[in-house]
C-alpha atoms as a PDB file:
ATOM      1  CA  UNK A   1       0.480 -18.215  -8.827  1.00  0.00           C
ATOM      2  CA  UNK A   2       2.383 -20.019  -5.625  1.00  0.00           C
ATOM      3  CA  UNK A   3       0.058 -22.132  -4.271  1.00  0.00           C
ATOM      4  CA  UNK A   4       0.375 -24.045  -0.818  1.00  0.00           C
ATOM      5  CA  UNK A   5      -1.071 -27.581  -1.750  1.00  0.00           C
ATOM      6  CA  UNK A   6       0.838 -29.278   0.994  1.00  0.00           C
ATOM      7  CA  UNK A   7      -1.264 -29.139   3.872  1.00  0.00           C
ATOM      8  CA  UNK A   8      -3.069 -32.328   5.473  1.00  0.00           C
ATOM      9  CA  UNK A   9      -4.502 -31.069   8.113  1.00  0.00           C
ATOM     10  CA  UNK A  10      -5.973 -27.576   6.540  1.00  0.00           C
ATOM     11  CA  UNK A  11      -8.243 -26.731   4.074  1.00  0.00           C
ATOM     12  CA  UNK A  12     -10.444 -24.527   2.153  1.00  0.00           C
ATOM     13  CA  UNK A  13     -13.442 -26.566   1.418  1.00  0.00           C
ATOM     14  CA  UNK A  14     -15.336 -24.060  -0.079  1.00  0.00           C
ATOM     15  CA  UNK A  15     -15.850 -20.491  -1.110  1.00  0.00           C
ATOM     16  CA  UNK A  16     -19.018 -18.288  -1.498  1.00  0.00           C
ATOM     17  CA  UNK A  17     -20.669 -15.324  -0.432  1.00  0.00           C
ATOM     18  CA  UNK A  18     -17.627 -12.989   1.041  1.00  0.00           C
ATOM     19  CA  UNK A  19     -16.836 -16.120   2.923  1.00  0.00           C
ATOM     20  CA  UNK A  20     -14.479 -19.116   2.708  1.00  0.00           C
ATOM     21  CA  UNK A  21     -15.436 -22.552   4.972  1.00  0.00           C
ATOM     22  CA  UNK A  22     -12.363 -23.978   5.874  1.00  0.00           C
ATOM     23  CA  UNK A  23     -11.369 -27.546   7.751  1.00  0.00           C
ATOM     24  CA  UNK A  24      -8.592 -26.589  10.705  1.00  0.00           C
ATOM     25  CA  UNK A  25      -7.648 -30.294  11.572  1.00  0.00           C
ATOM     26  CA  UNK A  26     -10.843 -31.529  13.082  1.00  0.00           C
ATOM     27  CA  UNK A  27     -13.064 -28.207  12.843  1.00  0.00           C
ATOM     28  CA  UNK A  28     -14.533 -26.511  10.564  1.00  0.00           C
ATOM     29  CA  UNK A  29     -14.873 -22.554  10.338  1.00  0.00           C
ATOM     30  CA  UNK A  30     -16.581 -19.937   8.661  1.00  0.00           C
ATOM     31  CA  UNK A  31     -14.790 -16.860   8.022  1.00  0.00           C
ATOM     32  CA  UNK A  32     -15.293 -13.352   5.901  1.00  0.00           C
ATOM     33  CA  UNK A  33     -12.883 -13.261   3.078  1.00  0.00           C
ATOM     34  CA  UNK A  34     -13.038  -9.617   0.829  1.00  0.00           C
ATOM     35  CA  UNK A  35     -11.741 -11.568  -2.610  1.00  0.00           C
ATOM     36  CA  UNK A  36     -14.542 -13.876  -2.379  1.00  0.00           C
ATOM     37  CA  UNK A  37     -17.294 -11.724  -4.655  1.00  0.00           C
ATOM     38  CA  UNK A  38     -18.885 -14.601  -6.162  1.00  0.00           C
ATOM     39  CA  UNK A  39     -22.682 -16.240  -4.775  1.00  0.00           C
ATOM     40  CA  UNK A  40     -22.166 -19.768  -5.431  1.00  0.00           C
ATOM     41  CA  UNK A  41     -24.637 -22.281  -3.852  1.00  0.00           C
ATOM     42  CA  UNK A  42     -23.647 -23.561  -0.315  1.00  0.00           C
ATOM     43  CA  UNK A  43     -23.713 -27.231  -1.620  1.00  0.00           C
ATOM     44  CA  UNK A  44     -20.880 -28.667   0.832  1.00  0.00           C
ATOM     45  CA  UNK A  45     -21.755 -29.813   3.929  1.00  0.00           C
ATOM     46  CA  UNK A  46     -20.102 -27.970   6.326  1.00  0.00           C
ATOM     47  CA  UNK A  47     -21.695 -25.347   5.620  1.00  0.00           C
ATOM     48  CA  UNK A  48     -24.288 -26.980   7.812  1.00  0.00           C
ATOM     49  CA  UNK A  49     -21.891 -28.660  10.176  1.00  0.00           C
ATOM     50  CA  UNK A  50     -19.857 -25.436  11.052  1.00  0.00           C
ATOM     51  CA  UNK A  51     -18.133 -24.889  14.647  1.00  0.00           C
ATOM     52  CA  UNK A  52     -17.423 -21.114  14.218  1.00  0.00           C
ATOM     53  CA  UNK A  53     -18.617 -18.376  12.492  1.00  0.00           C
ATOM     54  CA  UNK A  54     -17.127 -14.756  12.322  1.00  0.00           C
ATOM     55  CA  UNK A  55     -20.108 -12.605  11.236  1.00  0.00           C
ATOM     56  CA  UNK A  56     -18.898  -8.936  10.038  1.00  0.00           C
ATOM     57  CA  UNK A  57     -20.529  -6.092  11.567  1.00  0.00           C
ATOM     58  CA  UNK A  58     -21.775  -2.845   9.534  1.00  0.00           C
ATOM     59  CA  UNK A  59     -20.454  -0.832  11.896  1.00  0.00           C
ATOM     60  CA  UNK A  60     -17.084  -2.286  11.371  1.00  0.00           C
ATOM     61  CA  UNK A  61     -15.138  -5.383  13.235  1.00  0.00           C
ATOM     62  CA  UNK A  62     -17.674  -8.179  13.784  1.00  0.00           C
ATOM     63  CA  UNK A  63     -17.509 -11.271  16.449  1.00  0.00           C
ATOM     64  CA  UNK A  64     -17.160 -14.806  16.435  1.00  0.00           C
ATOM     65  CA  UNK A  65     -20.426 -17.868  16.667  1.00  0.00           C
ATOM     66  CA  UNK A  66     -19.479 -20.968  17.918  1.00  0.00           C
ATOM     67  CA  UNK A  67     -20.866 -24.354  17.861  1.00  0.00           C
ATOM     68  CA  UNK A  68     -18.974 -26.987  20.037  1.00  0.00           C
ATOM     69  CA  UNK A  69     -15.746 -25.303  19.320  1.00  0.00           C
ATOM     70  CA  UNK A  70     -12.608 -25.883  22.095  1.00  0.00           C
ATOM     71  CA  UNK A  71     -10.769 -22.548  23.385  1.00  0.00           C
ATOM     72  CA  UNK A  72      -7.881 -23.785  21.244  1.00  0.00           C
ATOM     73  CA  UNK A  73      -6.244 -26.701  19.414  1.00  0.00           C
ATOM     74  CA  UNK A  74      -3.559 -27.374  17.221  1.00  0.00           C
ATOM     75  CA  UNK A  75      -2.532 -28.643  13.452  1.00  0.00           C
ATOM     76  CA  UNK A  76       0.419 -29.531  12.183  1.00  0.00           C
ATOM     77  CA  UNK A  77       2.289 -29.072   8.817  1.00  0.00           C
ATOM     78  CA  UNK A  78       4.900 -31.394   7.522  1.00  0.00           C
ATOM     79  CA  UNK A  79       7.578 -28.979   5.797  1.00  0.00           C
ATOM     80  CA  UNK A  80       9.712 -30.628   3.474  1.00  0.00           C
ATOM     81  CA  UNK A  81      13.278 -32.179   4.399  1.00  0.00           C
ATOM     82  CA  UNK A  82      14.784 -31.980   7.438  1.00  0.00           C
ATOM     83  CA  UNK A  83      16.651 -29.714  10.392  1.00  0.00           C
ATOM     84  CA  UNK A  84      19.189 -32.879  11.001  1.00  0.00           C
ATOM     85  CA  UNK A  85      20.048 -34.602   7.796  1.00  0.00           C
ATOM     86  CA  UNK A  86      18.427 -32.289   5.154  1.00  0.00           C
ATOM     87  CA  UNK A  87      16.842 -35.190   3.041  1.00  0.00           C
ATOM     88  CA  UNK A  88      13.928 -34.242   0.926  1.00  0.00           C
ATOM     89  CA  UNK A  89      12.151 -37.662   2.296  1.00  0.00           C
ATOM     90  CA  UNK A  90      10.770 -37.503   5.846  1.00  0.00           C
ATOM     91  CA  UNK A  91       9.936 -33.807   6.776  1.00  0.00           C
ATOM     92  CA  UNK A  92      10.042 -31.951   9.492  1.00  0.00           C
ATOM     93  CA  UNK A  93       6.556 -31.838  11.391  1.00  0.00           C
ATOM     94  CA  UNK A  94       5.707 -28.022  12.149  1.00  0.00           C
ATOM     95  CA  UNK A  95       2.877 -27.616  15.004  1.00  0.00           C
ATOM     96  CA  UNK A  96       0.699 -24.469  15.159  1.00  0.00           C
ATOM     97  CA  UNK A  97      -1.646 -23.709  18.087  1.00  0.00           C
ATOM     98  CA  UNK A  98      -4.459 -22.255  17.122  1.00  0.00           C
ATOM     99  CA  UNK A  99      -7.519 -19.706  18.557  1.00  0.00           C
ATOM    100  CA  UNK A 100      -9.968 -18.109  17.083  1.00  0.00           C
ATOM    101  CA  UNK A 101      -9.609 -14.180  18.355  1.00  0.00           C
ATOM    102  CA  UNK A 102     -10.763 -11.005  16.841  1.00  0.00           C
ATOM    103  CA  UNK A 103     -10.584  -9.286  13.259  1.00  0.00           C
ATOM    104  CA  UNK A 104     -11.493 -13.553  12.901  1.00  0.00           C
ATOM    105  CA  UNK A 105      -8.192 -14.898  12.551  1.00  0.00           C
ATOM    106  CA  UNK A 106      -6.929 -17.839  14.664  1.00  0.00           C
ATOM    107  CA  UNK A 107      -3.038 -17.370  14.800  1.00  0.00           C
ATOM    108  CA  UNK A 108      -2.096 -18.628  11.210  1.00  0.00           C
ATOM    109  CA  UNK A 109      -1.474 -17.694   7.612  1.00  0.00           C
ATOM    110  CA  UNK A 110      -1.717 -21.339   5.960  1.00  0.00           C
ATOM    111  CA  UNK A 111      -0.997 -19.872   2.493  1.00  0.00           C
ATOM    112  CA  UNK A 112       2.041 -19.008   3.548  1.00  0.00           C
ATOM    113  CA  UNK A 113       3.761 -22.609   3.917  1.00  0.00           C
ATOM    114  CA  UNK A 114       4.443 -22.357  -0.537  1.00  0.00           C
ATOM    115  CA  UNK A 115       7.183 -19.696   1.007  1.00  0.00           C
ATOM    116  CA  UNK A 116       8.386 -21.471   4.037  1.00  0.00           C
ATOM    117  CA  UNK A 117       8.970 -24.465   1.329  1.00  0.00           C
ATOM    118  CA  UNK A 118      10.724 -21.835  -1.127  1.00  0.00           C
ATOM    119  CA  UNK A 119      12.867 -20.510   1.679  1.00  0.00           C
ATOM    120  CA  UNK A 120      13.485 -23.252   3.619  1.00  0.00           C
ATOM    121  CA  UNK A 121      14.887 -25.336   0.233  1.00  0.00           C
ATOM    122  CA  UNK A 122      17.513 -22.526  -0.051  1.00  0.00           C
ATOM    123  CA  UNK A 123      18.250 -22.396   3.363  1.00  0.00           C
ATOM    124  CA  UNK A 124      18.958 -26.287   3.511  1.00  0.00           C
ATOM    125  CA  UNK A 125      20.720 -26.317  -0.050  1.00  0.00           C
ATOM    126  CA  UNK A 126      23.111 -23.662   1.183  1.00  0.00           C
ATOM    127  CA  UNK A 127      23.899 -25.369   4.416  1.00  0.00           C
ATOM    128  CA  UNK A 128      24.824 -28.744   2.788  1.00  0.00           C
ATOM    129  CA  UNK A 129      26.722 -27.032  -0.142  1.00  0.00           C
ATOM    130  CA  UNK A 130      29.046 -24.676   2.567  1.00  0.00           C
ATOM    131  CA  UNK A 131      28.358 -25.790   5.980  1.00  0.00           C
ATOM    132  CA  UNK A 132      27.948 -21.715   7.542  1.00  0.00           C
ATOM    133  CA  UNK A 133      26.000 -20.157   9.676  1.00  0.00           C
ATOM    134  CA  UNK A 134      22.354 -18.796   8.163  1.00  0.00           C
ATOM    135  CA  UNK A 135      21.291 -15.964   9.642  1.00  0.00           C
ATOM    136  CA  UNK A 136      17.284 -14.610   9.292  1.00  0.00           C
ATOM    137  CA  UNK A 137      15.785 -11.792  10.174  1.00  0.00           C
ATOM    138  CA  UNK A 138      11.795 -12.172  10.390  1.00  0.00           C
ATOM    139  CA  UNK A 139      10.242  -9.004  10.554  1.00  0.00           C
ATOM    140  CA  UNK A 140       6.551  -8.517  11.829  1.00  0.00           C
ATOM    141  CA  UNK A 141       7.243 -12.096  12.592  1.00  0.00           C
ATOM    142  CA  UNK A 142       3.421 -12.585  14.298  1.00  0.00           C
ATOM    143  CA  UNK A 143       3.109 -16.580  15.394  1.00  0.00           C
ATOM    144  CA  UNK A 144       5.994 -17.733  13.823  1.00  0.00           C
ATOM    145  CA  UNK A 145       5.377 -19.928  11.132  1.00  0.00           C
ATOM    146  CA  UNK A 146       7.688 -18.221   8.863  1.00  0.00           C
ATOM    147  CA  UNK A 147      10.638 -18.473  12.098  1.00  0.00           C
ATOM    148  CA  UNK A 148      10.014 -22.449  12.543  1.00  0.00           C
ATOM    149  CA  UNK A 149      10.519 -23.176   9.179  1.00  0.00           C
ATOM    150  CA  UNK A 150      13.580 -21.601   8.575  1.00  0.00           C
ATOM    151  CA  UNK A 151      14.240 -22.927  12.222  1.00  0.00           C
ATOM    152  CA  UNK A 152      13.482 -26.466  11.142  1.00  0.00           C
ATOM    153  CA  UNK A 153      15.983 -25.819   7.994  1.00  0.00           C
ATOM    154  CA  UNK A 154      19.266 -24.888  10.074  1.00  0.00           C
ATOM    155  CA  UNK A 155      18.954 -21.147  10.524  1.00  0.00           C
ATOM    156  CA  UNK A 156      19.615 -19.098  13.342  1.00  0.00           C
ATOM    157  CA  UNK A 157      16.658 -17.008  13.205  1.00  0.00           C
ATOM    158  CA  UNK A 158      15.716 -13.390  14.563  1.00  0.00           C
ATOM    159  CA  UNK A 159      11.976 -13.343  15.774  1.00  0.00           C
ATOM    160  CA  UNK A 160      10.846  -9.233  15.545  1.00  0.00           C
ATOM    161  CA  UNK A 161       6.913  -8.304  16.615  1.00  0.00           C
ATOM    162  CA  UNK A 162       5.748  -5.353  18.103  1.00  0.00           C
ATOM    163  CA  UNK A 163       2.898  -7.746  20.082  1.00  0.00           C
ATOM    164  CA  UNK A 164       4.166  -9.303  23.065  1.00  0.00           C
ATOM    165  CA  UNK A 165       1.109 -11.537  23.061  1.00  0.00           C
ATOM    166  CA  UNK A 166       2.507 -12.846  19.579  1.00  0.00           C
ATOM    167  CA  UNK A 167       6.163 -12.986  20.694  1.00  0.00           C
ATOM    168  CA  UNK A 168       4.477 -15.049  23.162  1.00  0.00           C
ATOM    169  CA  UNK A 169       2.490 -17.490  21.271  1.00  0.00           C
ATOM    170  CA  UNK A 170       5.426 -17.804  18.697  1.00  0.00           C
ATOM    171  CA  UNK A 171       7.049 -19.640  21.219  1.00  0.00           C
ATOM    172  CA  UNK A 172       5.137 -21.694  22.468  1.00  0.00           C
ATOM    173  CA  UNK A 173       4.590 -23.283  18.650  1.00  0.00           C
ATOM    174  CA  UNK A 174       8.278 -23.663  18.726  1.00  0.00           C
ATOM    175  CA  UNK A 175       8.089 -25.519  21.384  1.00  0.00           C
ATOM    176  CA  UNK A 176       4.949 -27.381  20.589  1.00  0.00           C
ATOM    177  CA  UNK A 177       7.271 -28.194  17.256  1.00  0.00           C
ATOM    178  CA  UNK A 178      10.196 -29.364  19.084  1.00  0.00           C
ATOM    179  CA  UNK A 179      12.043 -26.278  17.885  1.00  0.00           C
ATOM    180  CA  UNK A 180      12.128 -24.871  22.050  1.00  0.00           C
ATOM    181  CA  UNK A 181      15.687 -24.840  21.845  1.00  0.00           C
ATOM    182  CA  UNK A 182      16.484 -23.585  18.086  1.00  0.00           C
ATOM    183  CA  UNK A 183      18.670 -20.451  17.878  1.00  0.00           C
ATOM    184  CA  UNK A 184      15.850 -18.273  17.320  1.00  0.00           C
ATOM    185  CA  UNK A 185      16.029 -14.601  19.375  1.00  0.00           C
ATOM    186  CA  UNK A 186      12.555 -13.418  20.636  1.00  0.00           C
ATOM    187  CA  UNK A 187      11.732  -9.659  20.345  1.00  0.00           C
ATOM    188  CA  UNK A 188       9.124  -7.594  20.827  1.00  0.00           C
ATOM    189  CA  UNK A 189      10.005  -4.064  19.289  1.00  0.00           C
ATOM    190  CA  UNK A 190       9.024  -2.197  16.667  1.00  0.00           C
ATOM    191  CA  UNK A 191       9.957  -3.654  13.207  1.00  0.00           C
ATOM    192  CA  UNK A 192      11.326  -0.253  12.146  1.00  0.00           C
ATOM    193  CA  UNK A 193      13.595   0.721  14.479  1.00  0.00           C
ATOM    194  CA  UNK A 194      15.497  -2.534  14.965  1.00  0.00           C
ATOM    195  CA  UNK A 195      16.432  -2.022  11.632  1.00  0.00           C
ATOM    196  CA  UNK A 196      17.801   1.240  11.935  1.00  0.00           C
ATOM    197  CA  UNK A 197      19.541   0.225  15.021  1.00  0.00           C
ATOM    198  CA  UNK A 198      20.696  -3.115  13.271  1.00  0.00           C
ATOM    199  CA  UNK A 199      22.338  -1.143  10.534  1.00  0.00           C
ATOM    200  CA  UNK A 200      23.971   0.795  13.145  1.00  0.00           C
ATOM    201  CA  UNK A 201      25.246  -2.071  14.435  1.00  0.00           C
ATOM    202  CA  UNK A 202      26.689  -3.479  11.487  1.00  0.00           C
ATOM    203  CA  UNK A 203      24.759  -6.485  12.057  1.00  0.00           C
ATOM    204  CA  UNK A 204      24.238  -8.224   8.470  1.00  0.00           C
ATOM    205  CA  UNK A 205      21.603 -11.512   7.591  1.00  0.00           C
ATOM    206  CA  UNK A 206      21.699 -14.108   5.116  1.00  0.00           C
ATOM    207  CA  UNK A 207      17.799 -13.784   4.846  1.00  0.00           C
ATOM    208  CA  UNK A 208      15.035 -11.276   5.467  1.00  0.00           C
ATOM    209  CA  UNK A 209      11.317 -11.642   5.912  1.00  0.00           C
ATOM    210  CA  UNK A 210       9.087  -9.489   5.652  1.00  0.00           C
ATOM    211  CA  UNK A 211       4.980  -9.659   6.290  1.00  0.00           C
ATOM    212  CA  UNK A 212       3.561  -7.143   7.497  1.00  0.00           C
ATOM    213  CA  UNK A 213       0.508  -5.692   8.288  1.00  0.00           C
ATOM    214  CA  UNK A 214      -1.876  -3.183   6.278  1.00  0.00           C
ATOM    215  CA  UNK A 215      -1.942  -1.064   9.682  1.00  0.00           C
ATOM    216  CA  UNK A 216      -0.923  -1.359  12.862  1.00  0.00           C
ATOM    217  CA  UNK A 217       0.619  -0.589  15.576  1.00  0.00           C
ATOM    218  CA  UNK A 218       4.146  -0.758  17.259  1.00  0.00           C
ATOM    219  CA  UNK A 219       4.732  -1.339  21.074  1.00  0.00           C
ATOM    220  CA  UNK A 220       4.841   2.537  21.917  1.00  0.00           C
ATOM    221  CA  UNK A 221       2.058   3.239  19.373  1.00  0.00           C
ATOM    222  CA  UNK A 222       4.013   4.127  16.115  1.00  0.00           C
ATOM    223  CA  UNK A 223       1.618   4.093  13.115  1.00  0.00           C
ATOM    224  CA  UNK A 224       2.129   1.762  10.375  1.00  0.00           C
ATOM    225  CA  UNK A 225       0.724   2.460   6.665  1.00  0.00           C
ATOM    226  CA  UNK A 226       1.656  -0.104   4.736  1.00  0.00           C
ATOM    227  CA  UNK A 227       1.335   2.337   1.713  1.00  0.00           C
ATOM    228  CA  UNK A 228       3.513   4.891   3.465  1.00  0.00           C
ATOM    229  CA  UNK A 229       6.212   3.109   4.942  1.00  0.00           C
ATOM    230  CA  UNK A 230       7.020  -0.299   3.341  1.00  0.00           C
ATOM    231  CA  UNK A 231       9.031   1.579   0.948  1.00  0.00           C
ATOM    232  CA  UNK A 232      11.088   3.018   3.218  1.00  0.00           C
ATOM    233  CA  UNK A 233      11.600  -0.001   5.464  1.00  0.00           C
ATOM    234  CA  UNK A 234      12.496  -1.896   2.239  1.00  0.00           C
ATOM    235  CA  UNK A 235      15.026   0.716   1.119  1.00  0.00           C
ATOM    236  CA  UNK A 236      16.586   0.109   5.048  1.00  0.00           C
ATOM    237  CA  UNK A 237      16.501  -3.466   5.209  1.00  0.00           C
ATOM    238  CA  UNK A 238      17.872  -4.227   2.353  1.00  0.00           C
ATOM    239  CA  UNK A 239      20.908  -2.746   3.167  1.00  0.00           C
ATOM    240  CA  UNK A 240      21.055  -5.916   6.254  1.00  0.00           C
ATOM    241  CA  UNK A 241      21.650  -8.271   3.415  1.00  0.00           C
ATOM    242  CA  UNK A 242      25.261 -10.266   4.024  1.00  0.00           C
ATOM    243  CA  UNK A 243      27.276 -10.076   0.667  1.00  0.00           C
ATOM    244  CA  UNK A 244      26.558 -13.797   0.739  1.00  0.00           C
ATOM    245  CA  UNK A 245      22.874 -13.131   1.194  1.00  0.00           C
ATOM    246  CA  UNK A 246      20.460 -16.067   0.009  1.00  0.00           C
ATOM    247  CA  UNK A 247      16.927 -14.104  -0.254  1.00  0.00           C
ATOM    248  CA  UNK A 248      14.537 -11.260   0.997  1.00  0.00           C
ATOM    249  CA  UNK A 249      10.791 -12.228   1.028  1.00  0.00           C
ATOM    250  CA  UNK A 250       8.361  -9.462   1.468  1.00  0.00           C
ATOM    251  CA  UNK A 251       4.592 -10.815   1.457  1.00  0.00           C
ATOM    252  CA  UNK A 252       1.363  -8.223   1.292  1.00  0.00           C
ATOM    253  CA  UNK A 253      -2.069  -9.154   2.140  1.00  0.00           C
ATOM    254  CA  UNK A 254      -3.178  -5.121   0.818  1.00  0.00           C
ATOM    255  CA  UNK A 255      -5.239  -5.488  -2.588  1.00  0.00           C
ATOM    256  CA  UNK A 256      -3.058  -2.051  -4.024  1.00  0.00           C
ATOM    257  CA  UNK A 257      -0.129  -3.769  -3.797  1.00  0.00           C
ATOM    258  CA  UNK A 258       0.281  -5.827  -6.901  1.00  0.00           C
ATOM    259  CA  UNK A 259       3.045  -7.982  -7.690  1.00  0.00           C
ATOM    260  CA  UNK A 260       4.258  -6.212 -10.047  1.00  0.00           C
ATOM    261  CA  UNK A 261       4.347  -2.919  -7.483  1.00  0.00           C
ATOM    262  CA  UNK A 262       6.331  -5.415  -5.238  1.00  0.00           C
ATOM    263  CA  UNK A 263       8.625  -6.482  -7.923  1.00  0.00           C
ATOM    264  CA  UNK A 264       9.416  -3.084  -9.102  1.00  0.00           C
ATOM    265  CA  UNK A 265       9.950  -2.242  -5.095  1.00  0.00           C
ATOM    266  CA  UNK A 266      12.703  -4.884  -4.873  1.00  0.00           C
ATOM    267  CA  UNK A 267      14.529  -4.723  -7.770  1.00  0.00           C
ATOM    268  CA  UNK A 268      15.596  -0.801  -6.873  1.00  0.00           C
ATOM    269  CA  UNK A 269      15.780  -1.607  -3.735  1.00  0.00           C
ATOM    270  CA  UNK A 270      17.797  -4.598  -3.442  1.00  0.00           C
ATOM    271  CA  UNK A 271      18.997  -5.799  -7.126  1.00  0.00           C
ATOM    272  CA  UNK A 272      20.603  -2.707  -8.124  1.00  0.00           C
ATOM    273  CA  UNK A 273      23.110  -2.982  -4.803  1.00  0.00           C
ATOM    274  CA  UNK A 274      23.056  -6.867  -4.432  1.00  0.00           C
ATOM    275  CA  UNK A 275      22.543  -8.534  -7.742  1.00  0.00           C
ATOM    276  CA  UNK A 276      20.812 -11.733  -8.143  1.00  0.00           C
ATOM    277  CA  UNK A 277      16.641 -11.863  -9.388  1.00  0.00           C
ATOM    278  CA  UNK A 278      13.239 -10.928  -8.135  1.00  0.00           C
ATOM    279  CA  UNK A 279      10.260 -12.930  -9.045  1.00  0.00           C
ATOM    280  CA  UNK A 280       6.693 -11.978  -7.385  1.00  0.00           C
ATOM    281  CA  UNK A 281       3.432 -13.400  -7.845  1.00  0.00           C
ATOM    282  CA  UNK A 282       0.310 -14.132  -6.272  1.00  0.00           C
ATOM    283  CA  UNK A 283       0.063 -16.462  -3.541  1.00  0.00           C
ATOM    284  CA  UNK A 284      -3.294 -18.709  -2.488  1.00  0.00           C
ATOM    285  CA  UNK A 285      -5.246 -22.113  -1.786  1.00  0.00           C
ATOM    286  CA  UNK A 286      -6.724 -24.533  -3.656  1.00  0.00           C
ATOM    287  CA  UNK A 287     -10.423 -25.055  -3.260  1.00  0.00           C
ATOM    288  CA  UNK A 288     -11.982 -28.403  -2.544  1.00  0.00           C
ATOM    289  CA  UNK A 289     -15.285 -27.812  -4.111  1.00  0.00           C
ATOM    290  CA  UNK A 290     -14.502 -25.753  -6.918  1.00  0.00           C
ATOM    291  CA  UNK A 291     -10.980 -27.386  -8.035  1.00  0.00           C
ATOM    292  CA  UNK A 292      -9.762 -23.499  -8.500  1.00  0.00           C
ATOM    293  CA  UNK A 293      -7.855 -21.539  -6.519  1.00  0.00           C
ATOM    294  CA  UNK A 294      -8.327 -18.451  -3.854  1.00  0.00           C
ATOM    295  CA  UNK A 295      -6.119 -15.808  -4.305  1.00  0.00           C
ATOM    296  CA  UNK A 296      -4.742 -14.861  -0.577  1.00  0.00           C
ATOM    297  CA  UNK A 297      -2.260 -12.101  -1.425  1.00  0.00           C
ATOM    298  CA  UNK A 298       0.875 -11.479  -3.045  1.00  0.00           C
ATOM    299  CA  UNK A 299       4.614 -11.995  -2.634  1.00  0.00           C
ATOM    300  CA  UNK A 300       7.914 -10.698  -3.825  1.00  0.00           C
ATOM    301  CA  UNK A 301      11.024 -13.150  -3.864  1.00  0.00           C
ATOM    302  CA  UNK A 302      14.374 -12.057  -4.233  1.00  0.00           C
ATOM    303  CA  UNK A 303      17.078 -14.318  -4.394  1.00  0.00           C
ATOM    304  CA  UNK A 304      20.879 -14.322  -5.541  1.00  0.00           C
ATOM    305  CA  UNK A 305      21.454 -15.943  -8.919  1.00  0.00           C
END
């Protein structure tokens, strides 16, 4: 399992219940969380001291409970190296704002940040070894913490969402992370037909990311299935990769997809034209109370040897 351990100013303090209480910089929040089958007792304190809690419905959906909680704040992570000098010592400081809005999430993945460090550490290694221009691709690119990073690294970075709200807000954490002027393009389109129009193109990208949704929706309403179409998208976007590609990251929040379904997915789909290795394994967050770890998902990594 790839675990994000990094984080200062984030953390799951404990788990219980169908819920996970978690420390966002100075607040503390309640939220529903579907791996979370066990009844432990509610022995941390902040269980008691909460400032939000999202409360599922039976009818489906749910709302949010708040308790002295501001409209919205920020945290910060500190990803390793940096955009200027690419030392492993002093970091670059990301900055994430953050609101709680429905379907309870607030604007962030924090597991997440084990692959900005994985992709990031390429990204920098490559530009010190040869000096060239990285390109990304970030597909169903949400807030952005998956664009800063590679950002932050050296990349030149294309930012694709089908939410103009999230284009929006993506933005303003890159500039909120001193990243306002990075070569990052902002797009709101659907996910799957930039591709297709990318290929037609002949535009071509050193790195691809990929995290999207269970279901949703694109900016005309076209349907996403995750089940349905992340094969096919997979199949097209691999065939962006430069012949000097450095990795393709596809991350998937939807319990059926396994790692070893997203392993098998990327090695037809991108080793058997491009080479190199796929790994894929869980991703999650350690636990204060517990010492263990809450599974959050699952990622696929593909990389060139």
């Amino acid at each position: 399992m790839w675990t994000a351990e990094n984080w200062k100013e984030y953390q799951v303090l404990d788990a219980s219940g169908g819920e996970k209480l978690e420390r966002w910089g100075d607040y503390i929040l309640v939220r529903p969380d579907p791996q979370v089958i066990w009844d432990t007792p509610h022995s941390h304190e902040g269980w008691r001291r909460k400032n939000g809690h999202y409360h599922r419905s039976s009818r489906g959906g749910g709302e949010w409970e708040f308790f002295n909680l501001p409209d919205e704040w920020s945290i910060s992570y500190l990803l390793n190296g940096t955009r200027d000098t690419g030392t492993q010592d002093a970091g670059f400081p990301l900055t994430f704002r953050l609101k709680p809005f429905s379907f309870k999430h607030t604007g962030l993945f924090p597991e997440q940040a084990v692959n900005w460090e994985w992709f990031s550490a390429l990204i920098r290694k490559e530009r010190r070894k040869n000096d060239r221009p990285i390109q990304v691709l970030n597909l169903f690119a949400y807030t952005g913490g998956a664009t800063l990073a590679a950002a932050a690294a050296g990349a030149g970075v294309v930012h694709v969402d089908a939410s103009r709200g999230m284009v929006g807000w993506a933005k303003e954490n890159a500039a909120a992370s001193g990243l306002g002027d990075a070569p990052v393009r902002w797009l709101v389109d659907d996910c799957v037909k930039f591709v297709e129009r990318e290929l037609r193109r002949g535009n071509r990208y050193e790195g691809i990311i990929m995290d999207p949704p269970s279901y949703g929706r694109g900016p005309k309403g076209e349907v996403w299935k995750i089940e349905e179409n992340i094969w096919p998208l997979l199949q097209l976007a691999a065939r962006l990769l430069s012949k000097d590609a450095l990795f393709f990251l596809v991350n998937s929040y939807t319990t059926g997809l396994q790692p070893a379904v997203l392993s098998y997915m990327m090695n037809q789909a991108i080793v058997t034209g491009s080479g190199g290795r796929v790994e894929a394994g869980e991703i999650g967050l350690p636990v204060a109370e517990s010492g263990l770890i809450l599974p959050c998902g699952a990622s696929g990594r593909w990389q060139r040897e």
